[in-house]
N, C-alpha and C. Protein backbone atom coordinates (compact mmCIF):
# COMPACT_ATOMS: atom_id res chain seq x y z
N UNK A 1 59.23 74.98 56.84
CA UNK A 1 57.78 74.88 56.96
C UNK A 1 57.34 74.93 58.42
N UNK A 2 58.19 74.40 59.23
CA UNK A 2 57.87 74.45 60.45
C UNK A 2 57.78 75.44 60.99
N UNK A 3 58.87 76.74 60.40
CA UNK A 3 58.74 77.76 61.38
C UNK A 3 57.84 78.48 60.95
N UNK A 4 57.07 78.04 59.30
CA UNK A 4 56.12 79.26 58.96
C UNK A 4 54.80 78.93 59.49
N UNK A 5 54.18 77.34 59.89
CA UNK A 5 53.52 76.83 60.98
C UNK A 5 53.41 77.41 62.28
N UNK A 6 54.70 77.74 62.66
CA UNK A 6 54.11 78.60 64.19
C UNK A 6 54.03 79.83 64.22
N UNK A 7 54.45 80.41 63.25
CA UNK A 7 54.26 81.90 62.93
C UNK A 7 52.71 82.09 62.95
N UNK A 8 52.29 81.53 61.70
CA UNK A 8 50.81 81.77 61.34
C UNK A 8 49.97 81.32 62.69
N UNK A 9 50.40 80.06 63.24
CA UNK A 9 49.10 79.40 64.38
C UNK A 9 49.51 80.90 65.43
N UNK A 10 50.66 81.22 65.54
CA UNK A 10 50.84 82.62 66.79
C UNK A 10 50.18 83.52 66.05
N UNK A 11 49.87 83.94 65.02
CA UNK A 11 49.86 85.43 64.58
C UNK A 11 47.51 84.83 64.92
N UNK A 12 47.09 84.12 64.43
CA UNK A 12 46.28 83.82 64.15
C UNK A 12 45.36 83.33 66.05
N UNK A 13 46.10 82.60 66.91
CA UNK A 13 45.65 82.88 68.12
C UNK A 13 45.42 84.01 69.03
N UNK A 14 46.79 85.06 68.49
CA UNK A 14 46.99 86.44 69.03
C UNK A 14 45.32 86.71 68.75
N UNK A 15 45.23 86.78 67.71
CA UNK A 15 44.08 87.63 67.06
C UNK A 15 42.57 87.12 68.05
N UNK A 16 43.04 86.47 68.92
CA UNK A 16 41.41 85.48 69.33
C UNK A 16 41.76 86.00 71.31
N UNK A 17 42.68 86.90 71.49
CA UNK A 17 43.46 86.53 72.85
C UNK A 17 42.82 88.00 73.70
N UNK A 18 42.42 88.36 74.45
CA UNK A 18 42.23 89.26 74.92
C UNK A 18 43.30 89.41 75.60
N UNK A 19 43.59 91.11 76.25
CA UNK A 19 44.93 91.82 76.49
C UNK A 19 44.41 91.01 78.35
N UNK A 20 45.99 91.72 78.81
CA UNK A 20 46.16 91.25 79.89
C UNK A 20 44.90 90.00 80.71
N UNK A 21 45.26 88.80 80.22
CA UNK A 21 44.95 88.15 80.54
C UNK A 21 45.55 86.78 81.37
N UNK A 22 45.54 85.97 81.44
CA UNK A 22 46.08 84.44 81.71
C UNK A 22 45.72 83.37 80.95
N UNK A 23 47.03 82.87 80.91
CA UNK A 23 46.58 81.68 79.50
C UNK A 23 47.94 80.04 80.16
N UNK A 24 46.98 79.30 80.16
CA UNK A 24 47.77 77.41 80.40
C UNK A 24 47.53 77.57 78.42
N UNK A 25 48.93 76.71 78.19
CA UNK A 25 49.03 76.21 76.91
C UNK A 25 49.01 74.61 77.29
N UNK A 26 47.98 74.02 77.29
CA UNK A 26 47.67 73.15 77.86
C UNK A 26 48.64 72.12 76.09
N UNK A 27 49.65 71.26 76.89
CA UNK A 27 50.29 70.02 75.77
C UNK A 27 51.39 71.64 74.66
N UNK A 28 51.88 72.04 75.84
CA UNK A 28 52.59 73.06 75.08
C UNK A 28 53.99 72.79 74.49
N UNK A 29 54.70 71.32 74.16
CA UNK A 29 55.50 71.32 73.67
C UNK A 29 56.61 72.09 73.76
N UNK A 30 57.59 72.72 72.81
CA UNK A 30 58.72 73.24 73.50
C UNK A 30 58.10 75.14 74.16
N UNK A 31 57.30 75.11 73.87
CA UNK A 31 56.54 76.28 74.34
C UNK A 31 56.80 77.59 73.76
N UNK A 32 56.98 77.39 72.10
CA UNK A 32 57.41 78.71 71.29
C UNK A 32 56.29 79.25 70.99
N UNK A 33 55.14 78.47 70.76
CA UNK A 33 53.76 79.26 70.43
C UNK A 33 53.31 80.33 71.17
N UNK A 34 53.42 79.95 72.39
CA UNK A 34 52.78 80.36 73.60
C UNK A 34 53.64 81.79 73.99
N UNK A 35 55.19 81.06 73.14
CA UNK A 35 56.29 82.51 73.61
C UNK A 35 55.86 83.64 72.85
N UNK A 36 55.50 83.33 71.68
CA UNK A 36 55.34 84.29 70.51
C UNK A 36 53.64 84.69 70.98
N UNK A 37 53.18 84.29 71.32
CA UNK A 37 51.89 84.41 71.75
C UNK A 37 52.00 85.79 73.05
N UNK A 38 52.18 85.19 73.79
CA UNK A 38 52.86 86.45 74.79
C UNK A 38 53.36 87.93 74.54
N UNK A 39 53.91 87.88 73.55
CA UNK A 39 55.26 88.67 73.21
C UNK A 39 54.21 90.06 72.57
N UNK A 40 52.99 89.13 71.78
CA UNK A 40 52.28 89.90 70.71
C UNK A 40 50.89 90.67 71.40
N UNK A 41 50.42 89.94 72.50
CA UNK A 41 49.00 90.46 73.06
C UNK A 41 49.43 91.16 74.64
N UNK A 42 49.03 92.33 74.53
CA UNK A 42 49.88 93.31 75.85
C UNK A 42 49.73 92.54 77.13
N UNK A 43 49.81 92.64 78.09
CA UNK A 43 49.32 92.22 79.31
C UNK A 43 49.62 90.62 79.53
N UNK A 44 49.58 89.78 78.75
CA UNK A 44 49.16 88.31 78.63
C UNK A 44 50.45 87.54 79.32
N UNK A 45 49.92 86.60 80.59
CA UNK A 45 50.65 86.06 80.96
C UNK A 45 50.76 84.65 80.59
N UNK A 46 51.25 84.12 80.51
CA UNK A 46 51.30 82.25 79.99
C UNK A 46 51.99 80.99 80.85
N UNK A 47 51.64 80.05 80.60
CA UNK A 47 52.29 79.07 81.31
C UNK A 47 51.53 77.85 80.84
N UNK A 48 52.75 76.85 80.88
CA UNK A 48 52.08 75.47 80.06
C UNK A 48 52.25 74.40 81.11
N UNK A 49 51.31 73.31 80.15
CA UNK A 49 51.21 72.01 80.94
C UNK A 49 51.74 70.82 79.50
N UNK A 50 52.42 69.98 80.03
CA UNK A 50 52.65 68.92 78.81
C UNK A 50 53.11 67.72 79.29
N UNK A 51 52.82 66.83 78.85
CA UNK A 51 52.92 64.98 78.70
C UNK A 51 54.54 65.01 79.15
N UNK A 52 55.26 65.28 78.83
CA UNK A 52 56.42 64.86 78.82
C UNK A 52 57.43 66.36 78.32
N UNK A 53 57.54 67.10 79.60
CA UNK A 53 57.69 68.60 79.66
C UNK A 53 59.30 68.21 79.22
N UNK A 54 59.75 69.55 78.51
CA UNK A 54 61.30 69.59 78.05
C UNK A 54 61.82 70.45 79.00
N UNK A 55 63.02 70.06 78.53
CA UNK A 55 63.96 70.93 79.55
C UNK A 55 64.36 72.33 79.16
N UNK A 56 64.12 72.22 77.88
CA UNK A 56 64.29 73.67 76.97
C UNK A 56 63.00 74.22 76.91
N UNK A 57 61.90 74.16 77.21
CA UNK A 57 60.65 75.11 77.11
C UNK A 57 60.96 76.20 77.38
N UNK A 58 59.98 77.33 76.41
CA UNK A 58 60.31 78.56 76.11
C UNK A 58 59.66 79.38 77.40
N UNK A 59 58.44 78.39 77.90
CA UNK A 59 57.93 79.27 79.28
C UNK A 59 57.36 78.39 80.45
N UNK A 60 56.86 78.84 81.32
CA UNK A 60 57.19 78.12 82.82
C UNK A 60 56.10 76.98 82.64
N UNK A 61 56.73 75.52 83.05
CA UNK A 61 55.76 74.32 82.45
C UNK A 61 55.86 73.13 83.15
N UNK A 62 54.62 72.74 83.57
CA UNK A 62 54.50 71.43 85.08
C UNK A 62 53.93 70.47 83.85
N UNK A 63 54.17 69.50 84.65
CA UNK A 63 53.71 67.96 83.56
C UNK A 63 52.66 67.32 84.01
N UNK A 64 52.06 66.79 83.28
CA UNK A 64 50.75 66.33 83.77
C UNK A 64 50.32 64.34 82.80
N UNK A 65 49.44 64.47 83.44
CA UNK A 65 49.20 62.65 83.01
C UNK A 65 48.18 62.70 81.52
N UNK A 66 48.25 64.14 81.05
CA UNK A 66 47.38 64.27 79.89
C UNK A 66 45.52 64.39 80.24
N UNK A 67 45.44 64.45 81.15
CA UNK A 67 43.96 64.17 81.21
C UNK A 67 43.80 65.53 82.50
N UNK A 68 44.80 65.48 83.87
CA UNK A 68 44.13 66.02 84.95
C UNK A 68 45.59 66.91 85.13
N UNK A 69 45.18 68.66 84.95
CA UNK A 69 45.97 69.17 85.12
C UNK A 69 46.40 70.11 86.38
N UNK A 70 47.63 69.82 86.40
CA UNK A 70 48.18 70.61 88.31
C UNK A 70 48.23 71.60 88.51
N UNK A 71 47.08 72.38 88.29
CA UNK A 71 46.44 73.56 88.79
C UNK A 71 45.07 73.66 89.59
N UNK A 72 44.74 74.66 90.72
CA UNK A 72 43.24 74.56 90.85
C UNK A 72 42.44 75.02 90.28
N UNK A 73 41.22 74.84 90.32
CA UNK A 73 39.97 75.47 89.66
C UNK A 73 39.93 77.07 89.05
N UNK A 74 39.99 77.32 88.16
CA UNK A 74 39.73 78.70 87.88
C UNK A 74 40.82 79.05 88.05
N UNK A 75 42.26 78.90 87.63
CA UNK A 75 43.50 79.28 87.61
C UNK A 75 43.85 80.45 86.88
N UNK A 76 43.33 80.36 85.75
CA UNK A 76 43.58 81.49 84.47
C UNK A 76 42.45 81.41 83.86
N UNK A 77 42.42 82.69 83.47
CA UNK A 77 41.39 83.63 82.42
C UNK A 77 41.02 81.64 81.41
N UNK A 78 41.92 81.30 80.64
CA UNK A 78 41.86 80.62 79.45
C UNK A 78 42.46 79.21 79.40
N UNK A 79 42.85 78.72 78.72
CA UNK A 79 43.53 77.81 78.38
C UNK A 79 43.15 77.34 76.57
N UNK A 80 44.93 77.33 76.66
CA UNK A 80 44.63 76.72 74.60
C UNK A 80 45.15 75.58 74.29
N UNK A 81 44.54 74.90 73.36
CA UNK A 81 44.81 73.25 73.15
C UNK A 81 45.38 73.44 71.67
N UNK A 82 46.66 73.19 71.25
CA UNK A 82 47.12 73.08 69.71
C UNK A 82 47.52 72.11 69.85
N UNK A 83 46.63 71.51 68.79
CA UNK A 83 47.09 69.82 68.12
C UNK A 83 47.33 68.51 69.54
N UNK A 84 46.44 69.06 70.32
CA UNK A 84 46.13 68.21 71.81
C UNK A 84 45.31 67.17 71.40
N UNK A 85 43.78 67.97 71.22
CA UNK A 85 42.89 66.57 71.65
C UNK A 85 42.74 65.64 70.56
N UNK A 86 43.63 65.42 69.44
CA UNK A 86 43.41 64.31 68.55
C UNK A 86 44.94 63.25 68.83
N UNK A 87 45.62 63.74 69.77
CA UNK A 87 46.43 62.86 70.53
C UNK A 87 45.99 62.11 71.39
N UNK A 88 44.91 62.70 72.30
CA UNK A 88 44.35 62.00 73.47
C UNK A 88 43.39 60.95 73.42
N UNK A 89 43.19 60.23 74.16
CA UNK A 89 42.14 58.91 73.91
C UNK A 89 41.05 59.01 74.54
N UNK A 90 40.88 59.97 75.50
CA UNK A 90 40.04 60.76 76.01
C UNK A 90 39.80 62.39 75.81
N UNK A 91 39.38 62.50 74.72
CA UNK A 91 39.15 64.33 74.48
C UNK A 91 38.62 64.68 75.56
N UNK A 92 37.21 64.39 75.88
CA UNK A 92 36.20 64.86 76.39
C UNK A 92 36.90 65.24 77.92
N UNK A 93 37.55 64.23 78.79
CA UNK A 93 38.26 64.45 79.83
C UNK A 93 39.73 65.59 79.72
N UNK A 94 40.24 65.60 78.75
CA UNK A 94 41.29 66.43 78.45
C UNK A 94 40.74 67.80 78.70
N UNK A 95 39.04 68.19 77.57
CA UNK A 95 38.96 68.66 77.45
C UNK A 95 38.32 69.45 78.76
N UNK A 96 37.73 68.79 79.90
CA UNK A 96 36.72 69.01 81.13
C UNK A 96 37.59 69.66 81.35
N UNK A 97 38.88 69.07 82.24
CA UNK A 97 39.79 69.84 82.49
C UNK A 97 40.43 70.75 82.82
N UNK A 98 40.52 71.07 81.50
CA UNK A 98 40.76 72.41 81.01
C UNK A 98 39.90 73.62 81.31
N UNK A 99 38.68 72.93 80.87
CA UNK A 99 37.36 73.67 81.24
C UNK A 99 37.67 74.17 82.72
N UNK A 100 37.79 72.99 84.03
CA UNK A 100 37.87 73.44 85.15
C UNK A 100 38.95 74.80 85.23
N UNK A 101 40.16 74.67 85.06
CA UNK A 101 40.81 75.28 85.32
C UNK A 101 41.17 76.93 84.70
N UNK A 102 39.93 76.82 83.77
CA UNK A 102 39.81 78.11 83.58
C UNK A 102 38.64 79.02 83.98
N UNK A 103 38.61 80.28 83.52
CA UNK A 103 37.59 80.96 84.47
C UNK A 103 36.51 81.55 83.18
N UNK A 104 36.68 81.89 82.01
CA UNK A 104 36.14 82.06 80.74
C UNK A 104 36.11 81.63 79.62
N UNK A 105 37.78 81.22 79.18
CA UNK A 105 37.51 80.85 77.80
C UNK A 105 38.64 79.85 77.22
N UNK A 106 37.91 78.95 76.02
CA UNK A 106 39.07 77.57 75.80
C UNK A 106 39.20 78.09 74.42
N UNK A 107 40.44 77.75 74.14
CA UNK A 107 40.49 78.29 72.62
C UNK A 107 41.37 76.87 71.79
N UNK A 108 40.61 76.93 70.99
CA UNK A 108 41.26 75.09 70.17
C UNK A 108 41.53 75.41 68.69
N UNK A 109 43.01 75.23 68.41
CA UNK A 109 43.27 74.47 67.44
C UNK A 109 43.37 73.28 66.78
N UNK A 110 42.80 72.51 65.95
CA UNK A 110 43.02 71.47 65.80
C UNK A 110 42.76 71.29 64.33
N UNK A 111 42.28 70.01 64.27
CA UNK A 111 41.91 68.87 62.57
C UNK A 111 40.13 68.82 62.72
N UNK A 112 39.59 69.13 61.55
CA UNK A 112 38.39 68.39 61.19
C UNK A 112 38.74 67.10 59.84
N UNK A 113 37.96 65.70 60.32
CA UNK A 113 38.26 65.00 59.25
C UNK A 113 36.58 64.14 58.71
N UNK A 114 36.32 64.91 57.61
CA UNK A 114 34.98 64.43 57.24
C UNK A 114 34.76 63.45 56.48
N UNK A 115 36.02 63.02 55.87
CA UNK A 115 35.84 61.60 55.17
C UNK A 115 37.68 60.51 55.03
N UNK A 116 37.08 59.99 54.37
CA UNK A 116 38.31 58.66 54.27
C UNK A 116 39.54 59.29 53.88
N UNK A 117 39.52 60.24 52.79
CA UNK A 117 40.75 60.97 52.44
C UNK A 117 41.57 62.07 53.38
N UNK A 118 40.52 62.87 53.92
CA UNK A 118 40.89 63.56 55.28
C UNK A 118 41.84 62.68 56.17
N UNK A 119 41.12 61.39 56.48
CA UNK A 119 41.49 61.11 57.32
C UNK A 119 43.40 60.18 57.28
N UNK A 120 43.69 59.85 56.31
CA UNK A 120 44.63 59.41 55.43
C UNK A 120 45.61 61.03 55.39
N UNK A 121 45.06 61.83 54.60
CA UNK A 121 46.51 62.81 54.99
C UNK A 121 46.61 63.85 56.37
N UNK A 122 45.29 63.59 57.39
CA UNK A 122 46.32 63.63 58.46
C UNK A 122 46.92 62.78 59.32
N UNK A 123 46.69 61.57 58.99
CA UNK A 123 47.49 60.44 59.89
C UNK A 123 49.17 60.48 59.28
N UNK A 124 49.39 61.07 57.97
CA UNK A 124 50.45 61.20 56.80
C UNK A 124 51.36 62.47 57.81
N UNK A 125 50.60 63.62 57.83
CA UNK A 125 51.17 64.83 58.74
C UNK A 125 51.57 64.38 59.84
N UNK A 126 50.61 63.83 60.63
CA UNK A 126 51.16 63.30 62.25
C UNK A 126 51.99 62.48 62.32
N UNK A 127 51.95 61.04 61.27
CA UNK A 127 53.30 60.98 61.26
C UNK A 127 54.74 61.42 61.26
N UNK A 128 54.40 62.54 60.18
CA UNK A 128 56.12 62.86 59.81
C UNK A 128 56.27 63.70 60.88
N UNK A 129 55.53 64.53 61.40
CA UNK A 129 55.48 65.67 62.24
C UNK A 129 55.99 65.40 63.59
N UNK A 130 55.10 64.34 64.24
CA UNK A 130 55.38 63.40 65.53
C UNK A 130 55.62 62.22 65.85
N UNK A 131 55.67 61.43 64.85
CA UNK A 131 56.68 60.11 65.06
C UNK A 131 57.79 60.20 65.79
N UNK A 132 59.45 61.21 65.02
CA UNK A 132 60.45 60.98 65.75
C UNK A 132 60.41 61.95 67.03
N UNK A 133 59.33 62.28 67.63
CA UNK A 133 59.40 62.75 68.94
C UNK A 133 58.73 62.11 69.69
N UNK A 134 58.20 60.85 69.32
CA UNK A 134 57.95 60.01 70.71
C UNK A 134 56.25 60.59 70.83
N UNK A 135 55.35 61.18 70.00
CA UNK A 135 54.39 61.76 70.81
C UNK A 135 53.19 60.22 70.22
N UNK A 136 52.46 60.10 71.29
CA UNK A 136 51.39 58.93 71.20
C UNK A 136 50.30 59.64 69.96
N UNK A 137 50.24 58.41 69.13
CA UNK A 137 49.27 58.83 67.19
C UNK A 137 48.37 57.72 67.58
N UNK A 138 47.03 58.34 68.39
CA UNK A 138 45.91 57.65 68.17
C UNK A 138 45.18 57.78 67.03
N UNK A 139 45.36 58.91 66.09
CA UNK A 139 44.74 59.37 65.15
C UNK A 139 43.46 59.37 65.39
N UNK A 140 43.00 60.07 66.28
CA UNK A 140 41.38 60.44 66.70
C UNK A 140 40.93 61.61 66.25
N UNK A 141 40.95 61.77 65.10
CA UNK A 141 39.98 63.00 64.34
C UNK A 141 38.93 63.13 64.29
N UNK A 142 38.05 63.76 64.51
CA UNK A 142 36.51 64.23 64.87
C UNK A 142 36.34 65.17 63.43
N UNK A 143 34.81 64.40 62.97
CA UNK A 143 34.48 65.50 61.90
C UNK A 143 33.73 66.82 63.10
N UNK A 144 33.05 67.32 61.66
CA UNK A 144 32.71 68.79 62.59
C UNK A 144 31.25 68.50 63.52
N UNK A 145 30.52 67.19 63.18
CA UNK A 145 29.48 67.47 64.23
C UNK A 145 29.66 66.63 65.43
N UNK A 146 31.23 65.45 65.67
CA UNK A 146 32.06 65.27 66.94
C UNK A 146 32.04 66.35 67.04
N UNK A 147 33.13 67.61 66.94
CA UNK A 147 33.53 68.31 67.64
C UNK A 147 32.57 69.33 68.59
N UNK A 148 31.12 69.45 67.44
CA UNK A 148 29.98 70.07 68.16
C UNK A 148 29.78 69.19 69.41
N UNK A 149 29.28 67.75 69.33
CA UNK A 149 29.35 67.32 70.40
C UNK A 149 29.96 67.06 71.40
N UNK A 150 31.71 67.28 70.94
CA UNK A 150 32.50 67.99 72.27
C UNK A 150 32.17 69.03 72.92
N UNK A 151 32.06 70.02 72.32
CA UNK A 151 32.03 71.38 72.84
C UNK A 151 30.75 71.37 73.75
N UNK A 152 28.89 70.72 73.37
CA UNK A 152 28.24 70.78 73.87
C UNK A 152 28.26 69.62 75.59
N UNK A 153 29.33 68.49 75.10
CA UNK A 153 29.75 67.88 76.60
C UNK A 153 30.38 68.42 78.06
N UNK A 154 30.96 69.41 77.03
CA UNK A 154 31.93 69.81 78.03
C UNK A 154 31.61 71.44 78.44
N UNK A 155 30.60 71.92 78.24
CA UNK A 155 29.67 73.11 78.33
C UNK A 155 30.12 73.94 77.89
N UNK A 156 30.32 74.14 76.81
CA UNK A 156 31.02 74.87 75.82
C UNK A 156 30.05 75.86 74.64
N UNK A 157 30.07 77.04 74.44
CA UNK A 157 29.68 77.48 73.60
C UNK A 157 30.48 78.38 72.74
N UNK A 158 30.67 77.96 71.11
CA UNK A 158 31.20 78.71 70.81
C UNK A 158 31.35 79.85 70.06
N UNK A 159 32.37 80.73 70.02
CA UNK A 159 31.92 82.17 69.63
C UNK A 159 32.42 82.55 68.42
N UNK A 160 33.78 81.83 68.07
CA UNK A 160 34.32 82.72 66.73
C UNK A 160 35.20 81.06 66.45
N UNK A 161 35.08 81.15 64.52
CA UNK A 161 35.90 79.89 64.48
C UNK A 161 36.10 80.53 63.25
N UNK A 162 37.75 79.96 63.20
CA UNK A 162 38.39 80.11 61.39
C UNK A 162 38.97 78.94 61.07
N UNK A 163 38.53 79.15 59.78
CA UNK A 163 39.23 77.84 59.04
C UNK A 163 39.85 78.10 57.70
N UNK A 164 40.37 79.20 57.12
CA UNK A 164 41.36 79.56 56.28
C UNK A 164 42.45 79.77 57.13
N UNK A 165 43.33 79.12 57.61
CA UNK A 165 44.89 79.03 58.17
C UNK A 165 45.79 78.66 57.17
N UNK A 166 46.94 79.36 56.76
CA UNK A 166 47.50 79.14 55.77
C UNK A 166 48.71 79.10 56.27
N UNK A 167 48.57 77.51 56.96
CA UNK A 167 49.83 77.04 57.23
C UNK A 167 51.41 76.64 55.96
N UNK A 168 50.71 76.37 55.04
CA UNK A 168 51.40 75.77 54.28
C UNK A 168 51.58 76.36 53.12
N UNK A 169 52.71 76.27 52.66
CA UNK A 169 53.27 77.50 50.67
C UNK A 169 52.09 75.98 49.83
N UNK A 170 51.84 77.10 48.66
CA UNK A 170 51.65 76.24 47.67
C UNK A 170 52.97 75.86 47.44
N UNK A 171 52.84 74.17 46.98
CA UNK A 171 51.77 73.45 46.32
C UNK A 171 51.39 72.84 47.43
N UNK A 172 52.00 72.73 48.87
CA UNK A 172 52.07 71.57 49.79
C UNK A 172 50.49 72.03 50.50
N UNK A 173 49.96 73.41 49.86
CA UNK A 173 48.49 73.99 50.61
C UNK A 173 47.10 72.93 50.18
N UNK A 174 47.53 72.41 49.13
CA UNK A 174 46.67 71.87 48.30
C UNK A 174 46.16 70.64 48.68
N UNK A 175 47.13 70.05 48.99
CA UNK A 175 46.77 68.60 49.75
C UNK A 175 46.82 68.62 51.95
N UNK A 176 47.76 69.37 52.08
CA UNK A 176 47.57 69.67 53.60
C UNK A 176 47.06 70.74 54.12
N UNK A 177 46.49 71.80 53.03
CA UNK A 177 45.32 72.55 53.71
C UNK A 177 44.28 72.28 53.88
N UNK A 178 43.75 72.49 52.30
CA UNK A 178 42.10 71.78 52.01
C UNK A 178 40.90 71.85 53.57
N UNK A 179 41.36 72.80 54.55
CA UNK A 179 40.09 73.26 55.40
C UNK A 179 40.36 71.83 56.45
N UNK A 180 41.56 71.65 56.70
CA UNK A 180 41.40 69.75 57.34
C UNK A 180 42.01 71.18 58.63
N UNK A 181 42.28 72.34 58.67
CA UNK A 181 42.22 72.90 60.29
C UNK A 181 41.32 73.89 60.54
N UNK A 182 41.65 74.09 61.80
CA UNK A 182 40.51 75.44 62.75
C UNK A 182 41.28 75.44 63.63
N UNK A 183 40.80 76.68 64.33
CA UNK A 183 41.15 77.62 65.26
C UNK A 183 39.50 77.62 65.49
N UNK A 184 39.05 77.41 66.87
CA UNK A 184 37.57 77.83 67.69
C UNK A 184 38.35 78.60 69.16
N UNK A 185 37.01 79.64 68.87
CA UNK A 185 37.34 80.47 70.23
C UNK A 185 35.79 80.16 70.91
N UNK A 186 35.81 79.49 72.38
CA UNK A 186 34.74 78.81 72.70
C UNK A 186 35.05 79.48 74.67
N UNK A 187 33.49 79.51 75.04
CA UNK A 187 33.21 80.53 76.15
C UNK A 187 32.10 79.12 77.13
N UNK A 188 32.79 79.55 77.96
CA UNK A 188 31.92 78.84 79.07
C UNK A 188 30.49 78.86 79.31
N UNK A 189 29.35 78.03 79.33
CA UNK A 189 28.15 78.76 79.33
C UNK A 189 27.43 79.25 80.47
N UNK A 190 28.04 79.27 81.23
CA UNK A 190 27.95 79.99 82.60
C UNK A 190 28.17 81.63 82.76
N UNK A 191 29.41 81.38 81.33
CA UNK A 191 29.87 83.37 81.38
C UNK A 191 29.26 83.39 80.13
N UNK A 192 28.59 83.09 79.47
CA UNK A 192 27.95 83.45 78.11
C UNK A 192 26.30 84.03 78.74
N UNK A 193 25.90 82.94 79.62
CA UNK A 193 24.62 83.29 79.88
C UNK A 193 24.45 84.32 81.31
N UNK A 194 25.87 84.61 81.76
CA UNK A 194 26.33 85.95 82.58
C UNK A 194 26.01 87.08 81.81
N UNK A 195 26.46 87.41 80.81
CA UNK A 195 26.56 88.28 79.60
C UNK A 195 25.29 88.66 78.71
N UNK A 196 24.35 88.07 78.93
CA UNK A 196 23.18 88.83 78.59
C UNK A 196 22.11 89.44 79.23
């Protein structure tokens, strides 16, 4: 299941990535997304940032305190957050960030959780998923009009969002799909209001 998880989140970011670009996989883990990510959109260069960087990462990766990352201003075209800001205890700062250090565009995968049951099977996922790796389960899920009010904090406008990801085979789609993810492709409003 795991590997059909990063297949789909790669095949499904590709699709949001403009060609030769620059991309921070900001909390990039062993950094296979980002590899497969690369591999698929021409031009695209990558490089991650993460909490507690491995020694096996798939691509070139500095560590950071989760909040302020060691790059300057306007580093790369982008930066992408998978399954980041519902780890953090500070989104909004995770998310600034990021913002700084790019020059156009943030692209987020994550969880929407709109009620009590949502919120119960993904604390169930993050467990099994990230427990035995040590990763910090604040379980901070944002329904969808948090996340609007992220995006509008952190000057964010966004442009394209999906939420049929079909991470998971039936039957396991049924209870851990159910629309509890997204993929948002979100533009700075500085280069949005450049653009008209």
């Amino acid at each position: 299941m795991h590997r059909r998880r990063v297949t789909v989140l790669a095949e499904r970011l590709t699709a949001m990535l403009p060609p030769a670009s620059s991309l921070l996989d900001v909390g990039c883990g062993d950094g296979t997304i980002a590899e497969l990510v690369s591999s698929a959109v021409p031009g695209l260069s990558v490089a991650g940032a993460e909490y507690s960087p491995r020694p096996n990462c798939a691509i070139p990766c500095l560590g950071f305190d989760g909040i302020h990352l060691p790059y300057q201003d306007k580093s790369f075209d982008g930066c992408v957050l998978v399954d980041v800001l519902h780890h953090t205890q500070h989104p909004l700062a995770t998310l600034l960030d990021a913002v700084r250090v790019s020059r156009d565009f943030i692209l987020i995968k994550d969880h929407i959780a709109e009620s009590s049951l949502d919120r119960w099977i993904l604390r169930v996922m993050d467990w099994i998923g990230n427990r035995p790796h040590g990763v910090t389960l604040p379980y901070a899920y944002l329904s969808g009009r948090q996340w609007q009010e992220l995006y509008r904090g952190a000057g964010l406008i966004e442009v394209r969002t999906e939420r049929t990801i079909p991470l998971y085979p039936p039957p396991f789609s049924f209870v851990f799909g159910r629309n509890l993810h997204f993929i948002t492709l979100l533009r700075k409003q500085a280069e949005i209001g450049g653009r008209g």
